[in-house]
N, C-alpha and C. Protein backbone atom coordinates (compact mmCIF):
# COMPACT_ATOMS: atom_id res chain seq x y z
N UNK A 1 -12.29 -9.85 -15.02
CA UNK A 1 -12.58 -9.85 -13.60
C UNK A 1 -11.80 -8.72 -12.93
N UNK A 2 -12.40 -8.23 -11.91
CA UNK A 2 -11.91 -6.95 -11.40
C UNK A 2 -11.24 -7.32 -9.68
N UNK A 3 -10.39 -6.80 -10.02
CA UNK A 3 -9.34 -7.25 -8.69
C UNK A 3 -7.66 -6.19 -8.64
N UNK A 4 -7.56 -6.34 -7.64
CA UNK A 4 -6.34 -5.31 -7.20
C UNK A 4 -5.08 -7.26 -6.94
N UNK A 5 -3.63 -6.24 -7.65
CA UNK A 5 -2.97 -7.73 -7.60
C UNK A 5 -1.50 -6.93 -7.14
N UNK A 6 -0.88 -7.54 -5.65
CA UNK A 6 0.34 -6.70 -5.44
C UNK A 6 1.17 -7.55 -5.59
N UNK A 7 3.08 -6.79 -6.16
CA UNK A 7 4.13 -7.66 -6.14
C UNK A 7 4.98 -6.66 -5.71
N UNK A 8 6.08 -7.29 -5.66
CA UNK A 8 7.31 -6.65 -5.26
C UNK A 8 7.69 -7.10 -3.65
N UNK A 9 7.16 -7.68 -3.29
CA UNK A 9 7.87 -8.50 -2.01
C UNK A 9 8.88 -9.04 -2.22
N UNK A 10 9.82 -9.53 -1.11
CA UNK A 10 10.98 -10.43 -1.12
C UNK A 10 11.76 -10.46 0.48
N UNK A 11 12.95 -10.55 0.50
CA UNK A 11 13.68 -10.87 1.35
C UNK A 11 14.41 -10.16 1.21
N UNK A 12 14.80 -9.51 2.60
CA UNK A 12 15.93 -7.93 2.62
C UNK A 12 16.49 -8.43 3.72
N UNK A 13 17.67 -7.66 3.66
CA UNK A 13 18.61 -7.61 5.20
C UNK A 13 18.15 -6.08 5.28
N UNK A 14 18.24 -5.85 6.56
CA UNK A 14 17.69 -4.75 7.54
C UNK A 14 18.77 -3.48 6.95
N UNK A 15 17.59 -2.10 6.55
CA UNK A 15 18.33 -1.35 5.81
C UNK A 15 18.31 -1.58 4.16
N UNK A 16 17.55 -2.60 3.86
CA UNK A 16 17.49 -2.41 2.24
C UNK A 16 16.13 -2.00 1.84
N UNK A 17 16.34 -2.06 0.79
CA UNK A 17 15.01 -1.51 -0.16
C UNK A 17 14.28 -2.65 -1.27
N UNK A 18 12.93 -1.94 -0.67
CA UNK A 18 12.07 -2.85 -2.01
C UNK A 18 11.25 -1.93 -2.46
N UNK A 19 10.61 -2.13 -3.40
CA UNK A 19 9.20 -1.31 -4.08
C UNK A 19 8.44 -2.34 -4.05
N UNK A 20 7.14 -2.03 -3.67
CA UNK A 20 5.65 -3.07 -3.68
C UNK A 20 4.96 -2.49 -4.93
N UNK A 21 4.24 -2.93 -5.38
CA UNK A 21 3.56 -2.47 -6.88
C UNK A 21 2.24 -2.59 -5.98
N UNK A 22 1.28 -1.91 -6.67
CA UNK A 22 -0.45 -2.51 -6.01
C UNK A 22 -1.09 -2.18 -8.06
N UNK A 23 -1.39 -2.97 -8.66
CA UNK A 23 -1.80 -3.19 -9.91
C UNK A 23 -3.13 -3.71 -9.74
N UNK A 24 -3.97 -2.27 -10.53
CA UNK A 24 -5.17 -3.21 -10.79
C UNK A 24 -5.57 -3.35 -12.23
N UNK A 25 -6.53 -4.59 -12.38
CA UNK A 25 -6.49 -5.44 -13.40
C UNK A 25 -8.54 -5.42 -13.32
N UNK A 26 -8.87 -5.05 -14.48
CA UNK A 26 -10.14 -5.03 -15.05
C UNK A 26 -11.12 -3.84 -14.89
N UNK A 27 -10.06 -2.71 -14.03
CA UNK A 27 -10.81 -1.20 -13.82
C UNK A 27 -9.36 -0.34 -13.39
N UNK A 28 -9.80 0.93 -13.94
CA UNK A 28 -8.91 2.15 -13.22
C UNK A 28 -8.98 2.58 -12.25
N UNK A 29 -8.26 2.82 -11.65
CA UNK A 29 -7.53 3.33 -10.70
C UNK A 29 -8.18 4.74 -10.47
N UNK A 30 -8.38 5.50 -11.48
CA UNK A 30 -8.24 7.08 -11.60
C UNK A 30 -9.19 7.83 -10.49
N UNK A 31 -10.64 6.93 -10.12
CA UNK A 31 -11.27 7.53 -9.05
C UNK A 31 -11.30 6.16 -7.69
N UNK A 32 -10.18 6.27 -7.87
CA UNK A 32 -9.80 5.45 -6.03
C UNK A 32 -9.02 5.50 -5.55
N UNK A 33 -8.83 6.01 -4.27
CA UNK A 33 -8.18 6.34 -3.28
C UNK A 33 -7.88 5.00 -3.11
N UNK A 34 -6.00 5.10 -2.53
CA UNK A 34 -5.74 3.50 -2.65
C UNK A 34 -5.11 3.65 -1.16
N UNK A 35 -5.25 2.66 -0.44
CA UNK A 35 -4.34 2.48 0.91
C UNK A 35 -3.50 0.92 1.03
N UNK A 36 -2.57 1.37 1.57
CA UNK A 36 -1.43 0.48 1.60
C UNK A 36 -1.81 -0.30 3.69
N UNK A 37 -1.78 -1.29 3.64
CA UNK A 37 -1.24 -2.14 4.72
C UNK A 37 -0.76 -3.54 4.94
N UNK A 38 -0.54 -3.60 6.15
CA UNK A 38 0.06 -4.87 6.78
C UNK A 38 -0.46 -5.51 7.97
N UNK A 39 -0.04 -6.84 7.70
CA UNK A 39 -0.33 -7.33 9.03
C UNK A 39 1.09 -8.53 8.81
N UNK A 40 1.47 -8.53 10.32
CA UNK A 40 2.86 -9.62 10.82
C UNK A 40 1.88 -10.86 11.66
N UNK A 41 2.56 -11.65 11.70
CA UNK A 41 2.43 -12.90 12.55
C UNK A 41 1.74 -12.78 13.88
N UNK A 42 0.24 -12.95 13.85
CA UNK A 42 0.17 -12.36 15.26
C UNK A 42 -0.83 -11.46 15.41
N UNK A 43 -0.89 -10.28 14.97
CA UNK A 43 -0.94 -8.88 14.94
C UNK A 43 -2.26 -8.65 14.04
N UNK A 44 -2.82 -7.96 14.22
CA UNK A 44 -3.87 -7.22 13.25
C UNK A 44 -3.18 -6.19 12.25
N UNK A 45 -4.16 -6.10 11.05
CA UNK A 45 -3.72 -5.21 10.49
C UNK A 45 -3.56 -3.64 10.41
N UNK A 46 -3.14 -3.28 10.05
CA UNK A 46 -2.81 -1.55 10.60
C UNK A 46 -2.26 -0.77 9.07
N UNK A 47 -2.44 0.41 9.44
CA UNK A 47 -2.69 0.55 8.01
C UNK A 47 -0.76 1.68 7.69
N UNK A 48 -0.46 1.76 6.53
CA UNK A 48 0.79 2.09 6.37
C UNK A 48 1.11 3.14 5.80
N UNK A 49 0.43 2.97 4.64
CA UNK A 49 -0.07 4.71 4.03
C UNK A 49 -0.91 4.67 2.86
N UNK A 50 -1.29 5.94 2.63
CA UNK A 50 -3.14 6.11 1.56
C UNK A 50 -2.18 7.09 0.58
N UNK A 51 -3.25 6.86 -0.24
CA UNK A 51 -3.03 8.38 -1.59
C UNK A 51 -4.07 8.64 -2.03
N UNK A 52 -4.40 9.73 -2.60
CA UNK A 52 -5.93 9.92 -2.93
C UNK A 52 -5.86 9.81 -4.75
N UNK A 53 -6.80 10.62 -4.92
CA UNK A 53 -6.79 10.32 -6.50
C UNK A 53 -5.77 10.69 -7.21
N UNK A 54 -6.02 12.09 -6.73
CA UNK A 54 -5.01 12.98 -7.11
C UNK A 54 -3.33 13.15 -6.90
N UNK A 55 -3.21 12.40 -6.15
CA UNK A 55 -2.13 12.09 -5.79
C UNK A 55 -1.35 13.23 -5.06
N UNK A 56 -2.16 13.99 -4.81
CA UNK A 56 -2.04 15.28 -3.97
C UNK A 56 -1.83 15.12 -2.62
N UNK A 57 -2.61 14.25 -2.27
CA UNK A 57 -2.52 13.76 -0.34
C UNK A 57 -2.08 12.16 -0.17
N UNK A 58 -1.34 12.66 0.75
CA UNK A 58 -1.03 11.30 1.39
C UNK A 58 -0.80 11.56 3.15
N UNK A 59 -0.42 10.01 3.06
CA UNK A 59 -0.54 10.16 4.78
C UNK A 59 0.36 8.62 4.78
N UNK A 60 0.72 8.44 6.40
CA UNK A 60 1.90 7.70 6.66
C UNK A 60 1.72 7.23 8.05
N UNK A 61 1.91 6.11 8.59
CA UNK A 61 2.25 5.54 9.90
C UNK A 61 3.77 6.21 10.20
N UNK A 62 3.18 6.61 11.51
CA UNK A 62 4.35 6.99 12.13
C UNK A 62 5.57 5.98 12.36
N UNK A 63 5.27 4.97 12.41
CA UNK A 63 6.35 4.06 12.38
C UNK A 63 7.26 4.02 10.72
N UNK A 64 6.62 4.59 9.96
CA UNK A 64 7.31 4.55 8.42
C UNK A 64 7.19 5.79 8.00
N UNK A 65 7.19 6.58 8.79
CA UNK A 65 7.12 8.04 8.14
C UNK A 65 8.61 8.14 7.67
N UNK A 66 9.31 8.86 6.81
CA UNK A 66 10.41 9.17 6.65
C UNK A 66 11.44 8.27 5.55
N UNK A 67 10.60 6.90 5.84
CA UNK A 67 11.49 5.81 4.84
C UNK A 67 10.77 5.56 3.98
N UNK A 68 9.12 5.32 3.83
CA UNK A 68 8.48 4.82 2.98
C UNK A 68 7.65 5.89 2.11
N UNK A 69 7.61 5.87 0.59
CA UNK A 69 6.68 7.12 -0.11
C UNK A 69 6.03 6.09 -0.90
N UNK A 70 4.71 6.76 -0.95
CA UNK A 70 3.63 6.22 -2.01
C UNK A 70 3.61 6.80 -2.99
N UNK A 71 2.98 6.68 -4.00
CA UNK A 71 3.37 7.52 -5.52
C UNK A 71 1.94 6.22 -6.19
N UNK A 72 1.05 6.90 -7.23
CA UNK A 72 0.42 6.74 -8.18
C UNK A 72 0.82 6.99 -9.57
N UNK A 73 0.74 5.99 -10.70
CA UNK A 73 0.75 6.13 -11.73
C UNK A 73 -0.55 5.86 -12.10
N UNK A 74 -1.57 6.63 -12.62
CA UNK A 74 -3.17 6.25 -13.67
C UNK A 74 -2.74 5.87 -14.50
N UNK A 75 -1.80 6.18 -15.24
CA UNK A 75 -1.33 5.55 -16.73
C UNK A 75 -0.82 4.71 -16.68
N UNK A 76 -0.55 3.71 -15.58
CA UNK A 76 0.38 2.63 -15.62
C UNK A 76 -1.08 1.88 -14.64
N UNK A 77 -1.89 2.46 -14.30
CA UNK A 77 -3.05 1.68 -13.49
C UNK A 77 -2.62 1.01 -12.58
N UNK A 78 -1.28 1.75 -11.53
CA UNK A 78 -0.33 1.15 -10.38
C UNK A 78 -0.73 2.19 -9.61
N UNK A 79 -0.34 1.54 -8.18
CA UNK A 79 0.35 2.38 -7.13
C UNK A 79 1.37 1.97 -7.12
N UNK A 80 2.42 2.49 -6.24
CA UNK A 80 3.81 1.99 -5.66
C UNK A 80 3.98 2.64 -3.98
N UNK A 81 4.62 1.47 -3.40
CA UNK A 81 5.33 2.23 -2.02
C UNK A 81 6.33 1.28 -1.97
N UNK A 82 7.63 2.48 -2.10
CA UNK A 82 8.79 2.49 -2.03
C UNK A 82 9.31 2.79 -0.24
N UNK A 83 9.76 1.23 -0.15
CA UNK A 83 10.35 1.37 1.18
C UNK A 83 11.78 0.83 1.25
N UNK A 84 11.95 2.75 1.91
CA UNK A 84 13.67 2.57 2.02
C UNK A 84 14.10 2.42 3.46
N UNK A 85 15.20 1.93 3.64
CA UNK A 85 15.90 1.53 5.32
C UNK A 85 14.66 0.45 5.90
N UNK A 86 14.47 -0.29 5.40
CA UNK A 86 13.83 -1.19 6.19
C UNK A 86 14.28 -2.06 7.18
N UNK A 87 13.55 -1.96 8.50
CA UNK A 87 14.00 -2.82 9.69
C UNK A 87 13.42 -4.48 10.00
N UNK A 88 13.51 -5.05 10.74
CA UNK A 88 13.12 -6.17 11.05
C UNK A 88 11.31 -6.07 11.37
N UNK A 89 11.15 -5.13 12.22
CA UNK A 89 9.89 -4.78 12.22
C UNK A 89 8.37 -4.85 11.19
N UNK A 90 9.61 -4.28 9.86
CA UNK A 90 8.55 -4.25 9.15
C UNK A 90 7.85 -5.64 8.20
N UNK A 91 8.69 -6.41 8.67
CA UNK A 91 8.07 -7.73 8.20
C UNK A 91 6.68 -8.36 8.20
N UNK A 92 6.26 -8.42 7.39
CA UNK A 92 4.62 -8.74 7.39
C UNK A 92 3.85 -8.90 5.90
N UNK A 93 3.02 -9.18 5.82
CA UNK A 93 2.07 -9.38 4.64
C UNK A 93 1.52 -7.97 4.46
N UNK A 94 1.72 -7.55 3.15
CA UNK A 94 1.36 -6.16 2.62
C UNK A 94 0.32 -6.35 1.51
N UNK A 95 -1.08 -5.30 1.94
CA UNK A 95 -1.72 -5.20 0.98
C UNK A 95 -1.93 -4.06 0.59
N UNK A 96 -2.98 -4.28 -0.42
CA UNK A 96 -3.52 -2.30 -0.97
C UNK A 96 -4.61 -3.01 -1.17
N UNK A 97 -5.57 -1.64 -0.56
CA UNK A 97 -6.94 -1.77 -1.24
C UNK A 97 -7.23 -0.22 -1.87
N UNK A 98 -8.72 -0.30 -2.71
CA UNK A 98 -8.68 0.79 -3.22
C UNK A 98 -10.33 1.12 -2.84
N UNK A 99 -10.44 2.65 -2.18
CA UNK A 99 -12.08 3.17 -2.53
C UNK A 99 -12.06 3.91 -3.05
N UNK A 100 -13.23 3.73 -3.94
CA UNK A 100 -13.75 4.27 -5.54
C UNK A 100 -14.44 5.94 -4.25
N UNK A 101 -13.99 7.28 -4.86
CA UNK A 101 -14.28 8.22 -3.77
C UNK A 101 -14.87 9.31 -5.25
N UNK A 102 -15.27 10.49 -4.85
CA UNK A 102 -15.62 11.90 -5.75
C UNK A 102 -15.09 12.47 -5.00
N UNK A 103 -13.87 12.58 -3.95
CA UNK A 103 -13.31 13.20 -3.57
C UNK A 103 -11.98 13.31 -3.27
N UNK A 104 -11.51 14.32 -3.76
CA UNK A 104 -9.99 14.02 -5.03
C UNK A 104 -8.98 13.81 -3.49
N UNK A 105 -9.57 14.86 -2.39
CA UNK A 105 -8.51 14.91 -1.24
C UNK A 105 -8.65 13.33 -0.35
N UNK A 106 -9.52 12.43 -0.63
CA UNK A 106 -9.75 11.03 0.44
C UNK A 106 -8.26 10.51 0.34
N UNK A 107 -8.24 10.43 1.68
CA UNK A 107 -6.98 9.13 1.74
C UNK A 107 -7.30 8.63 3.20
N UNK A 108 -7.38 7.31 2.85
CA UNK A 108 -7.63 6.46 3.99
C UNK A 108 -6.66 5.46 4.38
N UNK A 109 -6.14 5.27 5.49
CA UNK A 109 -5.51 4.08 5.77
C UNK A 109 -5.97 3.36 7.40
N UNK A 110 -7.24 3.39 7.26
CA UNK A 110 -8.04 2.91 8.39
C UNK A 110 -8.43 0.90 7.91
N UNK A 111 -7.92 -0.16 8.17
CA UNK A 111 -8.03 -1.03 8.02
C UNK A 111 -9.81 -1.71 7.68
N UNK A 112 -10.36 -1.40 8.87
CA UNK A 112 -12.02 -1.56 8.97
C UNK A 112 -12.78 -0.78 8.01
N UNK A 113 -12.37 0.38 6.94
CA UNK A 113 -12.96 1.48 6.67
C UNK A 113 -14.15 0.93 5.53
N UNK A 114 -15.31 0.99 6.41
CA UNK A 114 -16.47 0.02 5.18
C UNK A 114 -16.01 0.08 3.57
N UNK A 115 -15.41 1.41 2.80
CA UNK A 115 -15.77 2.02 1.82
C UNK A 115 -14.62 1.11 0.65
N UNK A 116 -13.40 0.46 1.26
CA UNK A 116 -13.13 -0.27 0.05
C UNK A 116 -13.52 -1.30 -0.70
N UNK A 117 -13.75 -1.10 -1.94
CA UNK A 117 -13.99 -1.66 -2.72
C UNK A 117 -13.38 -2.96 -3.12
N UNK A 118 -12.13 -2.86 -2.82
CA UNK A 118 -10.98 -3.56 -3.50
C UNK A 118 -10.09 -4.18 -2.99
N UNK A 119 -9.34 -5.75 -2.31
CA UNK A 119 -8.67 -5.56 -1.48
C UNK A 119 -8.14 -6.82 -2.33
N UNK A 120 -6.24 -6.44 -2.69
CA UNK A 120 -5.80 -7.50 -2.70
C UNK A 120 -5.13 -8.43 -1.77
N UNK A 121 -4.52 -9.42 -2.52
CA UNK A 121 -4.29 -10.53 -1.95
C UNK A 121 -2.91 -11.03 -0.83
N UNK A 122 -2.00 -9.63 -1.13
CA UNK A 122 -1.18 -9.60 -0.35
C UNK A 122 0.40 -9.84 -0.80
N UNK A 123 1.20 -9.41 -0.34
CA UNK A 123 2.75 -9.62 -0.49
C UNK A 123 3.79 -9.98 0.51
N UNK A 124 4.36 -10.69 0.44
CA UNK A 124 4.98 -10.77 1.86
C UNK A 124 6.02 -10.07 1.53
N UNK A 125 6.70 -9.55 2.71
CA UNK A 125 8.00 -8.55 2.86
C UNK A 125 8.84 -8.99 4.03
N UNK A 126 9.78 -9.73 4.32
CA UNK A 126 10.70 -10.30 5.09
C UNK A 126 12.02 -9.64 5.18
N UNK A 127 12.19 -8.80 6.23
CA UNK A 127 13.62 -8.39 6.81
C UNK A 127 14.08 -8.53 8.09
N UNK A 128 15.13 -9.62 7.20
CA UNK A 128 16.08 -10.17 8.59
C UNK A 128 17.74 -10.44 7.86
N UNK A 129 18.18 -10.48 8.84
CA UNK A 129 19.94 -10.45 8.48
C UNK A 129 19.86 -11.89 8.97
């Protein structure tokens, strides 16, 4: 069965670090542009940051520009976003989805964006002191 499965959530005090994994399980990765988001208590979701195939482009919410990087492994059939200095803010349920693209530069992190294919199930990420 084909599905996108994320981990690496937990519980931080404000200022620590986690890595989220986004793993998919029954297809590659290699032609999908993967985007990372969240949604908190409340709130709609909004998107955090994309990578394309190639791992050439990315892109970032201005609210996490600077602390958080995305990175692709094909050979490990992962994404990762590594978020460093994390605040209280960023607390929320984190997903990744992935669209299957022929175009190596796509990176999307538009929540509504018809074209993913793939959306997992979510991670929670909690920072509070």
């Amino acid at each position: 069965q084909e599905h996108l499965v994320e981990s690496g959530g937990g519980s931080v005090q404000p200022g620590g670090t986690l890595r989220l994994s986004c793993a998919a399980s029954g297809f590659t990765l290699d032609y999908y542009a993967i985007g990372w988001f969240r949604q908190a208590p409340g709130k709609e979701r909004e998107g955090v940051s994309c990578i394309s195939t190639s791992g050439d482009n990315t892109n970032y919410a201005d609210s996490v520009k600077g602390r958080f990087t995305i990175s692709r492994d094909n050979a490990k059939n992962t994404v990762y976003l590594q978020m460093d200095s994390l605040k209280p803010e960023d607390t929320a349920v984190y997903y990744c989805a992935a669209a299957w693209t022929a175009v190596q530069t796509m990176c999307v992190m538009t929540p509504d964006y018809y074209g993913f294919d793939y959306w997992g199930e979510g991670t929670l990420v909690t920072v509070s002191s």
